[in-house]
N, C-alpha and C. Protein backbone atom coordinates (compact mmCIF):
# COMPACT_ATOMS: atom_id res chain seq x y z
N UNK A 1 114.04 100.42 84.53
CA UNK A 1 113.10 99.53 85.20
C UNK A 1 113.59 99.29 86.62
N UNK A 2 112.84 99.23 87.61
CA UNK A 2 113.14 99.89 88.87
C UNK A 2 112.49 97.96 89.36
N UNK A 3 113.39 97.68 90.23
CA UNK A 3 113.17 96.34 91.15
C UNK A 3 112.28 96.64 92.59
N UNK A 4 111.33 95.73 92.98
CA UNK A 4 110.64 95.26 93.87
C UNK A 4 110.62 94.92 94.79
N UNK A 5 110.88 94.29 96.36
CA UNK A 5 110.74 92.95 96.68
C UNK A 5 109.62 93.54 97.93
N UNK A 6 108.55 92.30 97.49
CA UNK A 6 107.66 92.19 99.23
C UNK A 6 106.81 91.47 99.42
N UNK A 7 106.57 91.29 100.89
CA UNK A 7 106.13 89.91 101.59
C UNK A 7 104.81 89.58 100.71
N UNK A 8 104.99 87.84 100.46
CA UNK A 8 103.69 87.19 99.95
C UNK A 8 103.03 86.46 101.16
N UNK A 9 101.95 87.09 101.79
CA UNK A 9 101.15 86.14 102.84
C UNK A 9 100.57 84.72 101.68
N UNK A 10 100.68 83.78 101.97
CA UNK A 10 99.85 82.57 101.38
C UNK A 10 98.84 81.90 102.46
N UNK A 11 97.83 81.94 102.15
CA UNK A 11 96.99 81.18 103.08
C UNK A 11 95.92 80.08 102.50
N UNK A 12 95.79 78.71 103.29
CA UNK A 12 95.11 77.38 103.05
C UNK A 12 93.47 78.47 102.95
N UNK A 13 92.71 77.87 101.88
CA UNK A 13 91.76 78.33 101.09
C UNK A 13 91.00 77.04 100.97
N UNK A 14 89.60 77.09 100.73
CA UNK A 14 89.01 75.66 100.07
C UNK A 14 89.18 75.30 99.46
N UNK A 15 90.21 74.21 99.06
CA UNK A 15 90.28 73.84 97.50
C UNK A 15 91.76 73.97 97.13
N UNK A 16 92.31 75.56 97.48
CA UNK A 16 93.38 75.80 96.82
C UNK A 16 94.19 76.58 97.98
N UNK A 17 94.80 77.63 97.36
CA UNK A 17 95.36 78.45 98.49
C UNK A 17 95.66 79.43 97.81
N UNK A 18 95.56 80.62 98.81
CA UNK A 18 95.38 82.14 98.76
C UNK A 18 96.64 82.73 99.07
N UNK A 19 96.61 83.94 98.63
CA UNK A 19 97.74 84.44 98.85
C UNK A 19 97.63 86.73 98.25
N UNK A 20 98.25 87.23 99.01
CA UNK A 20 98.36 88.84 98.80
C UNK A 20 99.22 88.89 99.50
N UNK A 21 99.25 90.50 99.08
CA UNK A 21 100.46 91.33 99.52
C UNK A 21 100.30 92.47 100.26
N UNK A 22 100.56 92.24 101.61
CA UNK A 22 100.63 93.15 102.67
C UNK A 22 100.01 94.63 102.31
N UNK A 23 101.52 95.19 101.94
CA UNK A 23 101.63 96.21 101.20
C UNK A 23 100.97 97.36 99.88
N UNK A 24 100.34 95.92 99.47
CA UNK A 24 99.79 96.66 98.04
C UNK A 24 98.52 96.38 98.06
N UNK A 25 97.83 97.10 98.69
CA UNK A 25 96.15 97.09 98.44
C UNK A 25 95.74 96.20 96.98
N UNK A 26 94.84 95.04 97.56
CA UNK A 26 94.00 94.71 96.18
C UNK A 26 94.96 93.78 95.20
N UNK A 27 95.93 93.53 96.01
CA UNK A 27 97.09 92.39 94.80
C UNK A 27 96.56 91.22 95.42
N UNK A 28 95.77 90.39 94.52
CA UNK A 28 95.51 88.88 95.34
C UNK A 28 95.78 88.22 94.62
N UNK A 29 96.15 86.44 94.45
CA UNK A 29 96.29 85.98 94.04
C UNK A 29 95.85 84.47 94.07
N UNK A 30 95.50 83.11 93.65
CA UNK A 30 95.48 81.88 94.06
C UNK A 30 96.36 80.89 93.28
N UNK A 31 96.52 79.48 94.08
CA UNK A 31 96.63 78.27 93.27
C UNK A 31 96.81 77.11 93.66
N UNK A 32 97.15 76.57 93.05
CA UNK A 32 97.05 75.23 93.54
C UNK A 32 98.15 74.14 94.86
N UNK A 33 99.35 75.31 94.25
CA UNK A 33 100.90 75.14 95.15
C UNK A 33 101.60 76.34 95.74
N UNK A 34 102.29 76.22 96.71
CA UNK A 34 103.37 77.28 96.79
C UNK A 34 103.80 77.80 95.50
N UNK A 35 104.38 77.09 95.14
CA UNK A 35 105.19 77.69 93.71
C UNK A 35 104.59 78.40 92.49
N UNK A 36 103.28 77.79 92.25
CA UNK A 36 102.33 77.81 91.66
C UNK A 36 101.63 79.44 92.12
N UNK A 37 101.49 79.65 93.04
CA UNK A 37 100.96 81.28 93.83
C UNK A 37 101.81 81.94 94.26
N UNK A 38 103.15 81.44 93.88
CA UNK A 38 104.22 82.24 93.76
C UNK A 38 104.65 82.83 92.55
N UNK A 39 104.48 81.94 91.32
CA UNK A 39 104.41 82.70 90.21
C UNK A 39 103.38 83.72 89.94
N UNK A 40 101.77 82.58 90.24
CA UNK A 40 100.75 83.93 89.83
C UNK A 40 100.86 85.02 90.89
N UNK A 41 101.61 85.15 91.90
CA UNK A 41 102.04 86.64 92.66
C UNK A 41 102.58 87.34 91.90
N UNK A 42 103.53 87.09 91.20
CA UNK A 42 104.88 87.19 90.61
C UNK A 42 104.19 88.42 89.10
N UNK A 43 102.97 87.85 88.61
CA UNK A 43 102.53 88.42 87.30
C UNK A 43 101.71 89.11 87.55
N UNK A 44 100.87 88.71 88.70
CA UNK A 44 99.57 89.56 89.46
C UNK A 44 100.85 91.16 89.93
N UNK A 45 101.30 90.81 90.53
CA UNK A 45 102.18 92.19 91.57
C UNK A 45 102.72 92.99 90.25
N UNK A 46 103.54 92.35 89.38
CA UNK A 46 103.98 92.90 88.10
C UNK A 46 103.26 94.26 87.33
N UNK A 47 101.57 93.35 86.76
CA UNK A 47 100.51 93.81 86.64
C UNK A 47 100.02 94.57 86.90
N UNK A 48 99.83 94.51 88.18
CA UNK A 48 99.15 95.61 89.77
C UNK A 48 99.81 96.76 90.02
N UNK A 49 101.39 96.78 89.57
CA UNK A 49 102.26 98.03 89.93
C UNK A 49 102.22 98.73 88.57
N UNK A 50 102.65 97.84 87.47
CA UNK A 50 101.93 98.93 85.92
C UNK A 50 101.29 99.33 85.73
N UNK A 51 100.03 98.94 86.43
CA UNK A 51 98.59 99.83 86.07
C UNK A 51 98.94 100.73 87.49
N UNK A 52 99.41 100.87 88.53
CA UNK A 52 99.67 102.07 89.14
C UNK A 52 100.82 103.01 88.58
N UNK A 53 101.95 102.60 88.23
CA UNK A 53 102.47 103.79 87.72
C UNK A 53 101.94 104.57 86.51
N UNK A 54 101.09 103.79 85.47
CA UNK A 54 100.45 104.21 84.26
C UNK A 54 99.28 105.46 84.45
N UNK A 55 98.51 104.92 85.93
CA UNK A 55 97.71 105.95 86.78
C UNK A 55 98.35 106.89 87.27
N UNK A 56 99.61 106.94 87.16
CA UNK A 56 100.50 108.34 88.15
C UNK A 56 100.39 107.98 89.64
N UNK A 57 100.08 106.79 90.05
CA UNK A 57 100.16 106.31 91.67
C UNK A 57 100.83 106.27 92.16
N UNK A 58 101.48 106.18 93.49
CA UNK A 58 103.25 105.76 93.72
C UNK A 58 102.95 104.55 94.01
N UNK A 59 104.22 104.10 93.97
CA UNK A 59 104.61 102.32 94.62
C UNK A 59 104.59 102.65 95.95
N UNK A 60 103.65 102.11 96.44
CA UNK A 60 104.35 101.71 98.09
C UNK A 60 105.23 100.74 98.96
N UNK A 61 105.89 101.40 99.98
CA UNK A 61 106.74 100.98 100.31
C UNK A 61 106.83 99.76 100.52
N UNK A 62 108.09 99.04 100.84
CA UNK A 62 107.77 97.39 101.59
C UNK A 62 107.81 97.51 102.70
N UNK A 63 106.66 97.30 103.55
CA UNK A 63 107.07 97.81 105.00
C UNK A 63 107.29 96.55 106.08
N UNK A 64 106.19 95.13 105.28
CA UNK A 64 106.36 94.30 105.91
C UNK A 64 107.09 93.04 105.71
N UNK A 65 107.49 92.93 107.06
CA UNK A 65 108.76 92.09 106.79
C UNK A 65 108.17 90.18 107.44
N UNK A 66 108.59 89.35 106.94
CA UNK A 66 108.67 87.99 107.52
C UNK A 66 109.58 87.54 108.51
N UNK A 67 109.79 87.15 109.77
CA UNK A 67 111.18 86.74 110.68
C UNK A 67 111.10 85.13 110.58
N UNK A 68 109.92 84.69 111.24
CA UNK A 68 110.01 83.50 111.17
C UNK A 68 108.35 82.76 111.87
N UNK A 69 108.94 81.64 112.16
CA UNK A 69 107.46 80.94 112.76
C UNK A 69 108.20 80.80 114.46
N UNK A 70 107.24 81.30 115.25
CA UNK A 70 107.49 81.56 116.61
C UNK A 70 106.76 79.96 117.35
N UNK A 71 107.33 79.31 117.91
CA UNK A 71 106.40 78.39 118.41
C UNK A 71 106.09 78.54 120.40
N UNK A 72 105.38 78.53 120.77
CA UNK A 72 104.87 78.68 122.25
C UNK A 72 104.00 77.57 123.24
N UNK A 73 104.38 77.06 123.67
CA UNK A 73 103.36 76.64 124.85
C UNK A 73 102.24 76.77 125.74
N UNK A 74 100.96 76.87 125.97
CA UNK A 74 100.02 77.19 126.48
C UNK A 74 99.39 76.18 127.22
């Protein structure tokens, strides 16, 4: 069993909050908390990569990375 890691965008949603993965076409996820759409990432991405290797798909790479929050003046 071969390990993972890659970026979870989360974004404020109506209601709740959203969240996918850069990288992996079509992995979405929601909920109610960070933590909360961090798990359902967690089972969604899991999910999303078994039914691609089961298809003979490859994993794609992690290409994108997080640094930080940039702040600027205008």
């Amino acid at each position: 069993m071969a390990k993972y890691k890659y970026l979870v965008v989360i974004e404020q949603a109506q209601g709740n909050l959203s969240a996918y993965v850069p990288d992996v076409d079509g992995c979405v996820t929601t909920g109610q908390t960070i933590d909360e759409v961090l798990h359902n990432m967690q089972e969604a991405l899991s999910l999303h990569l078994e039914g691609m290797l089961e298809d003979g798909d490859p994993i794609p790479p992690a290409i994108h990375i997080a640094a930080n929050f940039v702040e600027v003046d205008v």
